[in-house]
Structure formats: C-alpha cells, structure tokens
PDB file of N, CA and C in Angstrom:
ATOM      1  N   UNK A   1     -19.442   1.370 -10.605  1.00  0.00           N
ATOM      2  CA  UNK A   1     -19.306   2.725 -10.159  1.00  0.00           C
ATOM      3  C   UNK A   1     -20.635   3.435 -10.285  1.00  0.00           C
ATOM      4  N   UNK A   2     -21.022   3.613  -9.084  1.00  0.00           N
ATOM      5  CA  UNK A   2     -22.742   4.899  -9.458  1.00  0.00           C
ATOM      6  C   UNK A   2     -21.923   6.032  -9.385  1.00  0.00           C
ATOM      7  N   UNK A   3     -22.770   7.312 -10.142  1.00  0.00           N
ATOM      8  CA  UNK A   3     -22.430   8.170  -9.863  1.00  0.00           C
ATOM      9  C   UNK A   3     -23.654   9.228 -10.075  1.00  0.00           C
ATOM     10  N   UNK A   4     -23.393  10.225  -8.917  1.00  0.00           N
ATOM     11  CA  UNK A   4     -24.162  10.958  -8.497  1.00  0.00           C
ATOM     12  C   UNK A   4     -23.767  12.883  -8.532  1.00  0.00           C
ATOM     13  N   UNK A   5     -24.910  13.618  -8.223  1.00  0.00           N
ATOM     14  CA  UNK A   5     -24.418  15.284  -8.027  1.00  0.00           C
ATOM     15  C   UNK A   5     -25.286  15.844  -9.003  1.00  0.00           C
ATOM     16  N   UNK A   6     -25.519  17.070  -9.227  1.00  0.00           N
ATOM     17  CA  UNK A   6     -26.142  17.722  -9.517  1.00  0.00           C
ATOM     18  C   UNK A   6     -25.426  19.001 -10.697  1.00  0.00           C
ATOM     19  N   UNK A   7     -25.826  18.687 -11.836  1.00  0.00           N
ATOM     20  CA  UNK A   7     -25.213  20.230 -12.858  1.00  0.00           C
ATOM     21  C   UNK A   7     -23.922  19.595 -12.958  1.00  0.00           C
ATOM     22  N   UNK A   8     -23.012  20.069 -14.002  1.00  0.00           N
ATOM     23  CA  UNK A   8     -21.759  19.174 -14.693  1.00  0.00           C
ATOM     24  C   UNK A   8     -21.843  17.812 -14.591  1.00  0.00           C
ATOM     25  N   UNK A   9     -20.355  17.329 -14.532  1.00  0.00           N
ATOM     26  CA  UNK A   9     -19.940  16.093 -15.123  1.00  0.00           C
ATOM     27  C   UNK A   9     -20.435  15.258 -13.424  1.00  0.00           C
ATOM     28  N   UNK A  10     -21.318  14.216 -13.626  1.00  0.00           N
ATOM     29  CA  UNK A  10     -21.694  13.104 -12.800  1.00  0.00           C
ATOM     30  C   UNK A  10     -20.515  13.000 -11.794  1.00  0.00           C
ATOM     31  N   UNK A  11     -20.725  12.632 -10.741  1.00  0.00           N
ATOM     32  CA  UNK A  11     -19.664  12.389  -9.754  1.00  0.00           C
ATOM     33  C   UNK A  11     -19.812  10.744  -9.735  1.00  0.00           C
ATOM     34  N   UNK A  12     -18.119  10.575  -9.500  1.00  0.00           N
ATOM     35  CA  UNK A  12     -18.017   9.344  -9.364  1.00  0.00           C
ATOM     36  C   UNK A  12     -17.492   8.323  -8.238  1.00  0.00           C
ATOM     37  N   UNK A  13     -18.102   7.504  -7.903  1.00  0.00           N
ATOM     38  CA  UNK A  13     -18.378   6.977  -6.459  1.00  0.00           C
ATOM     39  C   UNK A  13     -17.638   5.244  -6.771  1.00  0.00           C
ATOM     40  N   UNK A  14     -17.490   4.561  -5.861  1.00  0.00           N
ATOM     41  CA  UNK A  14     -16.978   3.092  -5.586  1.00  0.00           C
ATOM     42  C   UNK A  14     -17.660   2.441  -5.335  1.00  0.00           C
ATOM     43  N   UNK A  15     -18.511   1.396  -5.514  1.00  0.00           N
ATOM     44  CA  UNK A  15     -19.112   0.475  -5.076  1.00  0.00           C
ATOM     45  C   UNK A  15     -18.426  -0.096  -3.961  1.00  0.00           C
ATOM     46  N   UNK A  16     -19.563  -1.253  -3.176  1.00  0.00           N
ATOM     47  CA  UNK A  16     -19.048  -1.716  -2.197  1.00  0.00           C
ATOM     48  C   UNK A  16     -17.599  -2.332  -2.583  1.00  0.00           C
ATOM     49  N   UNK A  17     -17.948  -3.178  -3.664  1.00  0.00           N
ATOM     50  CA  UNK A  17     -17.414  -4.686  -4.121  1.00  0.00           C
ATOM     51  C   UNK A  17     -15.948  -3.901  -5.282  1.00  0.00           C
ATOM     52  N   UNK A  18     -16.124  -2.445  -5.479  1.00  0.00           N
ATOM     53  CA  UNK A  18     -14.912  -1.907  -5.646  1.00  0.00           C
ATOM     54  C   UNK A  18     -13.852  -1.615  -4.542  1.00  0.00           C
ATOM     55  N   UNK A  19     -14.767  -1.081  -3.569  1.00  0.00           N
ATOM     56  CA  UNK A  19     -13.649  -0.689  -2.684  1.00  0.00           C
ATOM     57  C   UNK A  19     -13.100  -2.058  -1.561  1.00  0.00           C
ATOM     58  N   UNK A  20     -13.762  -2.848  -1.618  1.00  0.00           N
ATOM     59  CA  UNK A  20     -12.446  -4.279  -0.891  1.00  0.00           C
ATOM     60  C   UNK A  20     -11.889  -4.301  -2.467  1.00  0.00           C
ATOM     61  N   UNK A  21     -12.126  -4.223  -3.098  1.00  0.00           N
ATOM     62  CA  UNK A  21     -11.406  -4.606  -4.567  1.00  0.00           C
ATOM     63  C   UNK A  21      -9.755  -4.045  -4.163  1.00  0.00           C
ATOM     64  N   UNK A  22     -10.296  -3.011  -4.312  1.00  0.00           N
ATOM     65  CA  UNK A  22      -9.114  -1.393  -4.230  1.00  0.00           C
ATOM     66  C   UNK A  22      -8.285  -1.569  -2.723  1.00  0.00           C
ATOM     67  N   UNK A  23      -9.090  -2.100  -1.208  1.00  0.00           N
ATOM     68  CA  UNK A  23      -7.709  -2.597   0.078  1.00  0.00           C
ATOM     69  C   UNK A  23      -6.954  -3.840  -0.800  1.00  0.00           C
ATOM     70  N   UNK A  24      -7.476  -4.879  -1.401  1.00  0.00           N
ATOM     71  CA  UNK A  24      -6.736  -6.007  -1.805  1.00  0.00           C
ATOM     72  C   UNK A  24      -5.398  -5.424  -3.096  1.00  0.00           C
ATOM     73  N   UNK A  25      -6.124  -4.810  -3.897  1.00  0.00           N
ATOM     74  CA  UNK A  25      -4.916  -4.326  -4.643  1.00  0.00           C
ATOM     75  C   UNK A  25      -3.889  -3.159  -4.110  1.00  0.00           C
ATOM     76  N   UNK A  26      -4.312  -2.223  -3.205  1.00  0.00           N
ATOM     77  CA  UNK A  26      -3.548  -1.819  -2.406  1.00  0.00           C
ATOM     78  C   UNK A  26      -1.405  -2.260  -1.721  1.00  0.00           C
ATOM     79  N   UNK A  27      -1.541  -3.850  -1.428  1.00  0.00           N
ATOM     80  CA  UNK A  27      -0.682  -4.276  -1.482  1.00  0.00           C
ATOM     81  C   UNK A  27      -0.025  -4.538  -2.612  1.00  0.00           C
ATOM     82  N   UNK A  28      -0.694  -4.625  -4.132  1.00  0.00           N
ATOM     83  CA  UNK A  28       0.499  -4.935  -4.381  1.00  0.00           C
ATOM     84  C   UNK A  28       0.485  -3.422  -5.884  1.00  0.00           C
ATOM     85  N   UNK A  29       0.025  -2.434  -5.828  1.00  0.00           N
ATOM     86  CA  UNK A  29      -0.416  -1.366  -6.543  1.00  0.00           C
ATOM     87  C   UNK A  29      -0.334  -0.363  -5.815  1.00  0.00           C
ATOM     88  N   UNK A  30       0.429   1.014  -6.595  1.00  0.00           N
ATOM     89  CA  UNK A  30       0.074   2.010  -6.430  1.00  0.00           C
ATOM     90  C   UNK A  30      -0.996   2.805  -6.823  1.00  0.00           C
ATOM     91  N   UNK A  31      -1.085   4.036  -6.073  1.00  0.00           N
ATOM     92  CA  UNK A  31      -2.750   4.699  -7.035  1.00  0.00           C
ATOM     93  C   UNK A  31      -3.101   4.663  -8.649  1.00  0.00           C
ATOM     94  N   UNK A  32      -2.213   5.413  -9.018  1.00  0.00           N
ATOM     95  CA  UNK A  32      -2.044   5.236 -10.511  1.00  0.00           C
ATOM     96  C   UNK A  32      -2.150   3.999 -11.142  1.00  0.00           C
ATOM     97  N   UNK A  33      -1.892   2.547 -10.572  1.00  0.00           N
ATOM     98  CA  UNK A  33      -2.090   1.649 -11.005  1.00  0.00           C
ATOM     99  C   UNK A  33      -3.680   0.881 -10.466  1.00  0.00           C
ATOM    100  N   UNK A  34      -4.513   0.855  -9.462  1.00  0.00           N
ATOM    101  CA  UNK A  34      -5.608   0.510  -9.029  1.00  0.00           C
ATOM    102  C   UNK A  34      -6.628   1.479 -10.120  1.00  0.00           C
ATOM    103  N   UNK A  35      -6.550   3.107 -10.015  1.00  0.00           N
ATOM    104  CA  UNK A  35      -7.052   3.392 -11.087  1.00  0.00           C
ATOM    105  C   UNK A  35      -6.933   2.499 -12.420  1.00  0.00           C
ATOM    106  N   UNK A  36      -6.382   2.715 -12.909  1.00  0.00           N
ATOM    107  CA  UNK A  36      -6.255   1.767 -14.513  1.00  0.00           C
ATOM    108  C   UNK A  36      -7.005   0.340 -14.315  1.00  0.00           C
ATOM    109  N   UNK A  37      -6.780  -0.115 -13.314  1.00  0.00           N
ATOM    110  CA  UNK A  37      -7.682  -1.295 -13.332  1.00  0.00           C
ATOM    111  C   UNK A  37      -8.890  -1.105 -12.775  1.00  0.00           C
ATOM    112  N   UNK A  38      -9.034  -0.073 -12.346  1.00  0.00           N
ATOM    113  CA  UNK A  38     -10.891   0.240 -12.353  1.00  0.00           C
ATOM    114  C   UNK A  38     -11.505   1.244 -13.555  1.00  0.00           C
ATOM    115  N   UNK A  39     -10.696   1.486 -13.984  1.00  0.00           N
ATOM    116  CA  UNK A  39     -10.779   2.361 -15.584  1.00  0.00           C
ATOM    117  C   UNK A  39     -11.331   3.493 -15.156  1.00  0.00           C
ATOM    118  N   UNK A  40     -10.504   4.152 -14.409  1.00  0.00           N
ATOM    119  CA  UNK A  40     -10.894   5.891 -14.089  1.00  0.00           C
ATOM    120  C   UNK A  40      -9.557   6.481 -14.086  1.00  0.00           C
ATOM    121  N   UNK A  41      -9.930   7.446 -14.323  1.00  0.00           N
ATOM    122  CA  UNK A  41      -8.562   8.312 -14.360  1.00  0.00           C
ATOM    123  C   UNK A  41      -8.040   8.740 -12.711  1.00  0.00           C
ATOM    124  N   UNK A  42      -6.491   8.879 -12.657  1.00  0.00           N
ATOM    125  CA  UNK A  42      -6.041   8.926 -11.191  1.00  0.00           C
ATOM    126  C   UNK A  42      -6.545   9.712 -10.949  1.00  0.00           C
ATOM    127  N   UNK A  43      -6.691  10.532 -11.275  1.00  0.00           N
ATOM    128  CA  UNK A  43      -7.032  12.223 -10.524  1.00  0.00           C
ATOM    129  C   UNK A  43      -8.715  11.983  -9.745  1.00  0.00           C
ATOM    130  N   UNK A  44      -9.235  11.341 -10.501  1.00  0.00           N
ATOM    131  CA  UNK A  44     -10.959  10.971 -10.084  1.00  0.00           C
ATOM    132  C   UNK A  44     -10.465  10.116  -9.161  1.00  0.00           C
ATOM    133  N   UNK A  45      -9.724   9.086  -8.787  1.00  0.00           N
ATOM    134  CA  UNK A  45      -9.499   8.071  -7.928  1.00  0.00           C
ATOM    135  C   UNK A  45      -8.805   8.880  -6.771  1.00  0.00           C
ATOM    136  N   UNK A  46      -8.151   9.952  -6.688  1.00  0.00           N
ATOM    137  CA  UNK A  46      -7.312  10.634  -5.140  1.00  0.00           C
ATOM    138  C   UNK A  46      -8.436  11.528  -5.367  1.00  0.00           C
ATOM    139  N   UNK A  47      -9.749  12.197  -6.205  1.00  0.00           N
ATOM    140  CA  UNK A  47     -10.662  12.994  -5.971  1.00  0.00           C
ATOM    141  C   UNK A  47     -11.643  12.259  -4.615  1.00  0.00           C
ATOM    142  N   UNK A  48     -11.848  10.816  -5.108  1.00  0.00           N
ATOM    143  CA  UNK A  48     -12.658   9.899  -4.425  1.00  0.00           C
ATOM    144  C   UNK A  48     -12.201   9.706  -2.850  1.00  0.00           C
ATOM    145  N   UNK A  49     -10.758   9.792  -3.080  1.00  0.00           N
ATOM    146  CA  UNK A  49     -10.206   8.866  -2.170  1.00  0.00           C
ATOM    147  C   UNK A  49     -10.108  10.292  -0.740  1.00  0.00           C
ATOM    148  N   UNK A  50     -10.005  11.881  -1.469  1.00  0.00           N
ATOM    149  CA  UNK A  50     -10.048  12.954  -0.484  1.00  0.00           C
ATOM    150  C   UNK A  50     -11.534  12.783   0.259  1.00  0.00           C
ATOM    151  N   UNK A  51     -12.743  12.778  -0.589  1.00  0.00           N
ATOM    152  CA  UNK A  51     -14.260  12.839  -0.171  1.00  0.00           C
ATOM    153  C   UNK A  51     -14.886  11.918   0.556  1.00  0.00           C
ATOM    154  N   UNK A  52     -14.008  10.633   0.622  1.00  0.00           N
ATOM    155  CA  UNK A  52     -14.844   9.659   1.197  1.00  0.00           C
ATOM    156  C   UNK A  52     -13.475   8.282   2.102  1.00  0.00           C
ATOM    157  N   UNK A  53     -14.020   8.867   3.330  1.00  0.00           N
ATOM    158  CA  UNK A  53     -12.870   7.831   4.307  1.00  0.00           C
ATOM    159  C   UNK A  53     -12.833   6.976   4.488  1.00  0.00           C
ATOM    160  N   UNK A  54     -14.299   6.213   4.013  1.00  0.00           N
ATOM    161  CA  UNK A  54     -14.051   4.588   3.755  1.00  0.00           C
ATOM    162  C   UNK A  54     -13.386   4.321   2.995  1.00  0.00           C
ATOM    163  N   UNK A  55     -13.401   5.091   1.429  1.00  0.00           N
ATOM    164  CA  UNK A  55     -12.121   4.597   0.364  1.00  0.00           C
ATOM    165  C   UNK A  55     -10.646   4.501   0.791  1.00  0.00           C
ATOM    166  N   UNK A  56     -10.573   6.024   1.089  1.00  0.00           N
ATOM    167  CA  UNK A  56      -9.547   6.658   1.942  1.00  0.00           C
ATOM    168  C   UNK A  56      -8.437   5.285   3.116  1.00  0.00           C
ATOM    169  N   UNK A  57      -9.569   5.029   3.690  1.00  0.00           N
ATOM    170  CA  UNK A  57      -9.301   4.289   4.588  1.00  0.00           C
ATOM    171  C   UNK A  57      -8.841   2.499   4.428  1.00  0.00           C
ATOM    172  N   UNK A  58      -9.437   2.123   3.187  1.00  0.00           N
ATOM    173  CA  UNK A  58      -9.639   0.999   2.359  1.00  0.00           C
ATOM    174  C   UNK A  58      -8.138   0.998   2.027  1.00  0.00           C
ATOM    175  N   UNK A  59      -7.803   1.776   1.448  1.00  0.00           N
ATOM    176  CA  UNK A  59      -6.541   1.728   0.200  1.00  0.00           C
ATOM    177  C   UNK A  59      -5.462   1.708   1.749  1.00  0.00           C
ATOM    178  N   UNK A  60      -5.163   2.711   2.845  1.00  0.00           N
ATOM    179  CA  UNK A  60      -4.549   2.792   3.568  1.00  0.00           C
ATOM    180  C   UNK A  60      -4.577   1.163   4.527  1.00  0.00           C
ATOM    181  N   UNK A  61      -5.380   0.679   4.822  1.00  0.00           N
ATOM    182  CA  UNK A  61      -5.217  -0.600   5.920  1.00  0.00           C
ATOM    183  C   UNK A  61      -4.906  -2.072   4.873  1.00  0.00           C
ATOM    184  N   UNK A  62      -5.214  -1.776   3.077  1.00  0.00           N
ATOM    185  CA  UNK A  62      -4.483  -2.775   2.428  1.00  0.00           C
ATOM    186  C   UNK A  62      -2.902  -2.461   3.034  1.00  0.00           C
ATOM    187  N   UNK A  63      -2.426  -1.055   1.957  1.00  0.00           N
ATOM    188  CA  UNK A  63      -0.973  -0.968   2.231  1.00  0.00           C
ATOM    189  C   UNK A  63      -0.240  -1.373   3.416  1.00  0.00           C
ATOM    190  N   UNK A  64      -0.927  -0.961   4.581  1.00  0.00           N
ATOM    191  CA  UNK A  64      -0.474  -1.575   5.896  1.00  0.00           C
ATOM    192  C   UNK A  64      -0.662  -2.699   6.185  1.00  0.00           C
ATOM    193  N   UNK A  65      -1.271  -3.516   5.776  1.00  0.00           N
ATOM    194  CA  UNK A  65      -1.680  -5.194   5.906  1.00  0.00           C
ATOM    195  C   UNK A  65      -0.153  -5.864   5.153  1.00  0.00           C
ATOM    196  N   UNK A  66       0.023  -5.118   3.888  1.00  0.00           N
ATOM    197  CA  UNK A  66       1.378  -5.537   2.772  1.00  0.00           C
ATOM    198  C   UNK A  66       2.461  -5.389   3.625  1.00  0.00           C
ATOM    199  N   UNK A  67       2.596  -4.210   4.567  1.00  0.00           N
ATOM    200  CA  UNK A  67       3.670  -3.610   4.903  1.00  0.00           C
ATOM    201  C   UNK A  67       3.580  -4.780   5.918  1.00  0.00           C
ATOM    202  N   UNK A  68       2.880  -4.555   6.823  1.00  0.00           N
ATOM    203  CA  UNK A  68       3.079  -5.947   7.997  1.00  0.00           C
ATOM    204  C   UNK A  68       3.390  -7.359   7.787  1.00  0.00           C
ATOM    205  N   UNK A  69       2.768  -7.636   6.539  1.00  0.00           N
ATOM    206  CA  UNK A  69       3.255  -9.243   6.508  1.00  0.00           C
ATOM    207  C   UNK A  69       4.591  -9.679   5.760  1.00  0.00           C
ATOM    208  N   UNK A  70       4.718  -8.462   5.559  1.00  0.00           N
ATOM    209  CA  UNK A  70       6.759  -8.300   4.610  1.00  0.00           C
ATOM    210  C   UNK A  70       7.328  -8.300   6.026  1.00  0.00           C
ATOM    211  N   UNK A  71       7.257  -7.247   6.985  1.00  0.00           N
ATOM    212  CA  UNK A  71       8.114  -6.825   8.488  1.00  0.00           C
ATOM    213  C   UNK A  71       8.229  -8.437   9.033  1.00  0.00           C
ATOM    214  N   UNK A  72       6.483  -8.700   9.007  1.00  0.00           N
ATOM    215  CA  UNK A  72       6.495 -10.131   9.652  1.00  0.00           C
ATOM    216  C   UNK A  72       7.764 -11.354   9.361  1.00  0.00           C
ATOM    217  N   UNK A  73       7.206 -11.410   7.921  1.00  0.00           N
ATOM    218  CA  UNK A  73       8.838 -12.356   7.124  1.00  0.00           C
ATOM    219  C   UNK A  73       9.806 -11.872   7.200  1.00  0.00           C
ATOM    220  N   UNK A  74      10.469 -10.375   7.346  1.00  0.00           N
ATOM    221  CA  UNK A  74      11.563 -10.414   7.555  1.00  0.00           C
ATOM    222  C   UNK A  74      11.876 -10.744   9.011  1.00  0.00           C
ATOM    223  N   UNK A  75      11.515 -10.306  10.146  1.00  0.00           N
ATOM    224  CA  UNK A  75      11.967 -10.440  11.266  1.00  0.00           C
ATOM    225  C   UNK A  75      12.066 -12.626  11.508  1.00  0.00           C
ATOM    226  N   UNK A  76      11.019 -12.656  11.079  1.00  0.00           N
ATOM    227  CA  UNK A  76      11.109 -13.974  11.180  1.00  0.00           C
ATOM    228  C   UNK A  76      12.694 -14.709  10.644  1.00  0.00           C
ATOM    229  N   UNK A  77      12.839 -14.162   9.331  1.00  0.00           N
ATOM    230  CA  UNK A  77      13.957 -14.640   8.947  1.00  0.00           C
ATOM    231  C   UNK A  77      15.086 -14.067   9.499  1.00  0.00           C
ATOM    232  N   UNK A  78      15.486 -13.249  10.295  1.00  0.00           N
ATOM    233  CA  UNK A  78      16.386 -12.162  10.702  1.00  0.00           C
ATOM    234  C   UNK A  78      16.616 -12.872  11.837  1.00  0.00           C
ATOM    235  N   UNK A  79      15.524 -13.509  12.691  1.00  0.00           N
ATOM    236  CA  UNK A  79      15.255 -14.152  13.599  1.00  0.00           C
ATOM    237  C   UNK A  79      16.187 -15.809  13.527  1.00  0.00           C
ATOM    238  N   UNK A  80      15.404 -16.423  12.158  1.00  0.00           N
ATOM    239  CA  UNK A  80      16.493 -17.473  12.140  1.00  0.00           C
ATOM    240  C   UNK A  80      17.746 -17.599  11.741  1.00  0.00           C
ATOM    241  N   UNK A  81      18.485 -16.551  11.670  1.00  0.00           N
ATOM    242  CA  UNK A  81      19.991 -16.498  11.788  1.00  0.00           C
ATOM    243  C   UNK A  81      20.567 -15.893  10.249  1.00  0.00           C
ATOM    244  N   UNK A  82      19.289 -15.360   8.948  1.00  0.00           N
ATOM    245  CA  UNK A  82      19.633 -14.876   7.754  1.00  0.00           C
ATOM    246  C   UNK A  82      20.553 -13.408   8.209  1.00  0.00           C
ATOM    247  N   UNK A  83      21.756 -13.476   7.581  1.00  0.00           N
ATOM    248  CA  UNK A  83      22.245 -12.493   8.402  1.00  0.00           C
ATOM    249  C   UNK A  83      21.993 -11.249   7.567  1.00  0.00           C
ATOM    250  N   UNK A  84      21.701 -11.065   5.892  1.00  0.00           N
ATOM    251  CA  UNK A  84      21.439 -10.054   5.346  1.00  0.00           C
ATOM    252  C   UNK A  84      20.134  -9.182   6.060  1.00  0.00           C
ATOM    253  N   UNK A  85      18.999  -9.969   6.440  1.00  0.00           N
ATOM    254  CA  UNK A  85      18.290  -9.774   6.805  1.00  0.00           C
ATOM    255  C   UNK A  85      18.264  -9.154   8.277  1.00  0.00           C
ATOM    256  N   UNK A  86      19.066 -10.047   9.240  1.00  0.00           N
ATOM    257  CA  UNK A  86      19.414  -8.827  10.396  1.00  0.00           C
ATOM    258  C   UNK A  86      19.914  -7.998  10.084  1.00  0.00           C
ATOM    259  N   UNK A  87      20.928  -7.515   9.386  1.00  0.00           N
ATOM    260  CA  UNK A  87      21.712  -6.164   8.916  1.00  0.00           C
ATOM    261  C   UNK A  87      21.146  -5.336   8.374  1.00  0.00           C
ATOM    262  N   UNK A  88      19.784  -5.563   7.795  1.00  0.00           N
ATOM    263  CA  UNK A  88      18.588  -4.714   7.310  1.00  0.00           C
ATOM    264  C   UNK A  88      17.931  -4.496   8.340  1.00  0.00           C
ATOM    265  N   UNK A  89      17.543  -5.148   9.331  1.00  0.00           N
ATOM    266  CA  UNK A  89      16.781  -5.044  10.272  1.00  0.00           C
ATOM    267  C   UNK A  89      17.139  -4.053  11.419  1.00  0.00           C
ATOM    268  N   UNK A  90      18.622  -4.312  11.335  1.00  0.00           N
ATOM    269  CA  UNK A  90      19.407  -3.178  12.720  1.00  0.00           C
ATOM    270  C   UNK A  90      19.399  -1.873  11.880  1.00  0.00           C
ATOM    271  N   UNK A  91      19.992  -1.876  10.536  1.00  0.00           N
ATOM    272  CA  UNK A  91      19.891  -0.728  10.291  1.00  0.00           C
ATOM    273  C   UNK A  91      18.799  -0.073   9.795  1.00  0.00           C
ATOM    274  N   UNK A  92      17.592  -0.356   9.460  1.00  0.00           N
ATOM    275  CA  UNK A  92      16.212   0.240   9.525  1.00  0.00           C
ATOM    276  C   UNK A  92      16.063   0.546  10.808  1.00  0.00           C
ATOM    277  N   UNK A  93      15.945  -0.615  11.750  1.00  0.00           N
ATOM    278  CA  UNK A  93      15.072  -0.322  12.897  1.00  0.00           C
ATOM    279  C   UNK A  93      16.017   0.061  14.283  1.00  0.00           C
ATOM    280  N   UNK A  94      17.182  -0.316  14.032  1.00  0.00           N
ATOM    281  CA  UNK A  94      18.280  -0.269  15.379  1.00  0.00           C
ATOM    282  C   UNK A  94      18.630   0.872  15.174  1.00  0.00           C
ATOM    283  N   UNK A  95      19.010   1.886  13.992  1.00  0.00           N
ATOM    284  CA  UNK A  95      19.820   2.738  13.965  1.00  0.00           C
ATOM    285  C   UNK A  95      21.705   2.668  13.768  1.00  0.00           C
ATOM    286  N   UNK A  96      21.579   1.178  13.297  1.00  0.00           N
ATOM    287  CA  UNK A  96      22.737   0.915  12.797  1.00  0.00           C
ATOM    288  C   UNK A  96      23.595   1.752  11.779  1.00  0.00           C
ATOM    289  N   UNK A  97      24.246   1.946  11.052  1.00  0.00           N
ATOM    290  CA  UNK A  97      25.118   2.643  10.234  1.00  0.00           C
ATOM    291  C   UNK A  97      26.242   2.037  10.194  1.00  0.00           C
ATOM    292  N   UNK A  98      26.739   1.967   8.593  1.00  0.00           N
ATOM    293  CA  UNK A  98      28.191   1.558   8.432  1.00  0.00           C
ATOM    294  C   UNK A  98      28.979   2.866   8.477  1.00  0.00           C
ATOM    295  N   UNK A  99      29.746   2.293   9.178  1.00  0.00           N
ATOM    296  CA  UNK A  99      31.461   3.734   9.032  1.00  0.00           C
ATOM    297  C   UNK A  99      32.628   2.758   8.438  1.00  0.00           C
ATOM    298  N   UNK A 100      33.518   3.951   7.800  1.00  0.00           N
ATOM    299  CA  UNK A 100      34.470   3.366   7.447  1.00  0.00           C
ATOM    300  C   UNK A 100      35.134   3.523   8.828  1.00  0.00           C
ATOM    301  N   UNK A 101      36.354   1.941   8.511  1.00  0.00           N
ATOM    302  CA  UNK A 101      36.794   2.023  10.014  1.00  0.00           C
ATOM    303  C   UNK A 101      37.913   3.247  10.021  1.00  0.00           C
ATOM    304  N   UNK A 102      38.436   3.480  11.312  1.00  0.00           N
ATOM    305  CA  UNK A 102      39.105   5.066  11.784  1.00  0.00           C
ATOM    306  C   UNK A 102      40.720   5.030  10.798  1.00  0.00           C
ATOM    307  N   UNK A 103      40.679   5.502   9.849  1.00  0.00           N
ATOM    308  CA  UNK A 103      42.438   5.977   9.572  1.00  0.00           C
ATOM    309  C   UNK A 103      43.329   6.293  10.280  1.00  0.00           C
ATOM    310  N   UNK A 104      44.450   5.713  10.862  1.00  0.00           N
ATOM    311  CA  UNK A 104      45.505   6.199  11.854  1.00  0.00           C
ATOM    312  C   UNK A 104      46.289   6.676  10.929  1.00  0.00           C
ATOM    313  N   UNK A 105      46.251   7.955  11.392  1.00  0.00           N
ATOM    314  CA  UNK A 105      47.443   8.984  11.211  1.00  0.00           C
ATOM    315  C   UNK A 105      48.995   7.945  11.163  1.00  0.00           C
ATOM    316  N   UNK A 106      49.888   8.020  10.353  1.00  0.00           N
ATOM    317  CA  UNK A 106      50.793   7.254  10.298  1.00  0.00           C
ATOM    318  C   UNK A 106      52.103   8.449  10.647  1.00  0.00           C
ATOM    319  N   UNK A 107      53.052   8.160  11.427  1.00  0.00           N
ATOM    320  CA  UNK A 107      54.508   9.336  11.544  1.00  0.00           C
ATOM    321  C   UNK A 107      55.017   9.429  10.037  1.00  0.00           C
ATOM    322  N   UNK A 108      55.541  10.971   9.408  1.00  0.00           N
ATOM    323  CA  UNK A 108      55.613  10.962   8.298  1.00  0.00           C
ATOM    324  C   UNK A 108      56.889  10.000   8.009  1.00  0.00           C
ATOM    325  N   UNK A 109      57.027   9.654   6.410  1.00  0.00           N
ATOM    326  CA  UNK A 109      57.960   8.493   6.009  1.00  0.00           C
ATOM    327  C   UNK A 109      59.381   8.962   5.625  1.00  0.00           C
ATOM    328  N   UNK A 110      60.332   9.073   6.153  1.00  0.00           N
ATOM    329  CA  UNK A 110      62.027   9.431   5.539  1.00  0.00           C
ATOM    330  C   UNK A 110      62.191   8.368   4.627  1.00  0.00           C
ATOM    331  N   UNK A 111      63.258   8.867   3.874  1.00  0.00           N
ATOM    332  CA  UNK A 111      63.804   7.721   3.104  1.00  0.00           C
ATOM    333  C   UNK A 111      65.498   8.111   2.292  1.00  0.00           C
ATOM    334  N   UNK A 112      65.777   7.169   2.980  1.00  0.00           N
ATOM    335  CA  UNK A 112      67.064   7.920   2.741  1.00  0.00           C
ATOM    336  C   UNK A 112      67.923   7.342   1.344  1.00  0.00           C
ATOM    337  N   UNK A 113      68.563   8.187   0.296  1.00  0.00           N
ATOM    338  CA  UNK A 113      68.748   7.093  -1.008  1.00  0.00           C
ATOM    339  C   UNK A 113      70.264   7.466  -0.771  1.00  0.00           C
ATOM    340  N   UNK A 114      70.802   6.768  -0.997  1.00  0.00           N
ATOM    341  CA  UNK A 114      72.043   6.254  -1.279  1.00  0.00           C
ATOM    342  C   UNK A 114      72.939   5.980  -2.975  1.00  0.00           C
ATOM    343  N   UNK A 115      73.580   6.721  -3.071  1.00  0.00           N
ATOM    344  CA  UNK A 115      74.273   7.139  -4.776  1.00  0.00           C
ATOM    345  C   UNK A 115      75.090   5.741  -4.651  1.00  0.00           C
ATOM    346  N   UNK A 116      74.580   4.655  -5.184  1.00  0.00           N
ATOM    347  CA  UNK A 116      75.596   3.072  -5.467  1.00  0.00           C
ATOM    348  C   UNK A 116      76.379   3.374  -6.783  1.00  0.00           C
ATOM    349  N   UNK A 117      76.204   4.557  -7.495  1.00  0.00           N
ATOM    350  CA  UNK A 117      77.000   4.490  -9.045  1.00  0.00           C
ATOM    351  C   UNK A 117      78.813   4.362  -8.469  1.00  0.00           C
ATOM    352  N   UNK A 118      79.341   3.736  -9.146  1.00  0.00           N
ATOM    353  CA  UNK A 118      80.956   3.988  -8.824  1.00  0.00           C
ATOM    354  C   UNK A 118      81.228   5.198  -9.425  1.00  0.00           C
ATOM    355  N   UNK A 119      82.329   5.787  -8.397  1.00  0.00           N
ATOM    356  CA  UNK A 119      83.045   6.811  -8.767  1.00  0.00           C
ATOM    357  C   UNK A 119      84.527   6.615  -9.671  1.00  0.00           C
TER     358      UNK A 119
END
C-alpha cells in the first residue's frame, strides 16, 4: 500500500498487485472481509474504492465473474434435467411462483341425527 496527500493522516492507495488481489477475492469475499485480509480498516477500503475506479471497478467485474460462473453451472445443470435447479431457474428468471392450488367452495353440510335410544 503507498500512501500519499498532503497535512493529516497519509492517504491510502492499492498497489497494482493489491488490486487483482482484491477482483480475485471479490468472488468469494465481501468488503469487510477483503479489507481484513489487506489489513485496513473497511471504511479506508469503500474510502478507496469511492476515489478510484480502477479499484471500484476491480472488486465489481470479480463479483460478476463469481456471479456468472454460478448462473453458468446452474443453467447447465437445469439444462440436464436437475429438476431443483430448473425450479430455481423459472422462478428467478421465468417469473414462476408457487400458489396454493384454488379451494372449492363446498355446498354447506346437513346432517341429520336420529334419537336410536328406546322409548
């Protein structure tokens, strides 16, 4: 990490070889967690990540790289006949929804009782 600026606390910047660091952990880390493994505090890491769009941009095309090659395996498997996996698939992407099926109104029930005691 260099860090640079003028008067207060040093500003703190990513190296090259941090920020592919930071797209690769991207997939499988949230912010709060890529911080900790670069040993800065989150707040300096979404400070970094507002000022500079290569970082910015780094952390965003990991997550989407993760996100694509999960979509990829699922459709694939959805594809070969896993049926949990199509049923996730229609209802994410089809707009599927379960309903309960329709209640028919039933005609109300008589019942007629009959006194069997002997008289």
């Amino acid at each position: 990490m260099s860090q640079g600026g003028s008067g207060g606390r040093p500003r703190t910047e990513l190296t090259p070889d941090q920020v592919r660091e930071l797209e690769t952990l991207a997939a499988v880390l949230n912010q709060a967690q890529i911080a900790d493994y670069l040993g800065i505090p989150d707040r300096t890491l979404r400070a970094i990540m507002e000022r500079d769009e290569i970082v910015s941009a780094a952390y965003k095309r990991g997550k989407a790289r993760a996100i694509q090659r999960v979509a990829a395996s699922l459709i694939e498997k959805a594809v070969e006949g896993n049926a949990p996996q199509q049923i996730f698939y229609l209802k994410t992407q089809g707009g599927w929804k379960e309903q309960a099926p329709e209640q028919k109104e039933l005609p109300p029930l008589t019942i007629n009782v009959v006194d069997a005691t002997p008289k």
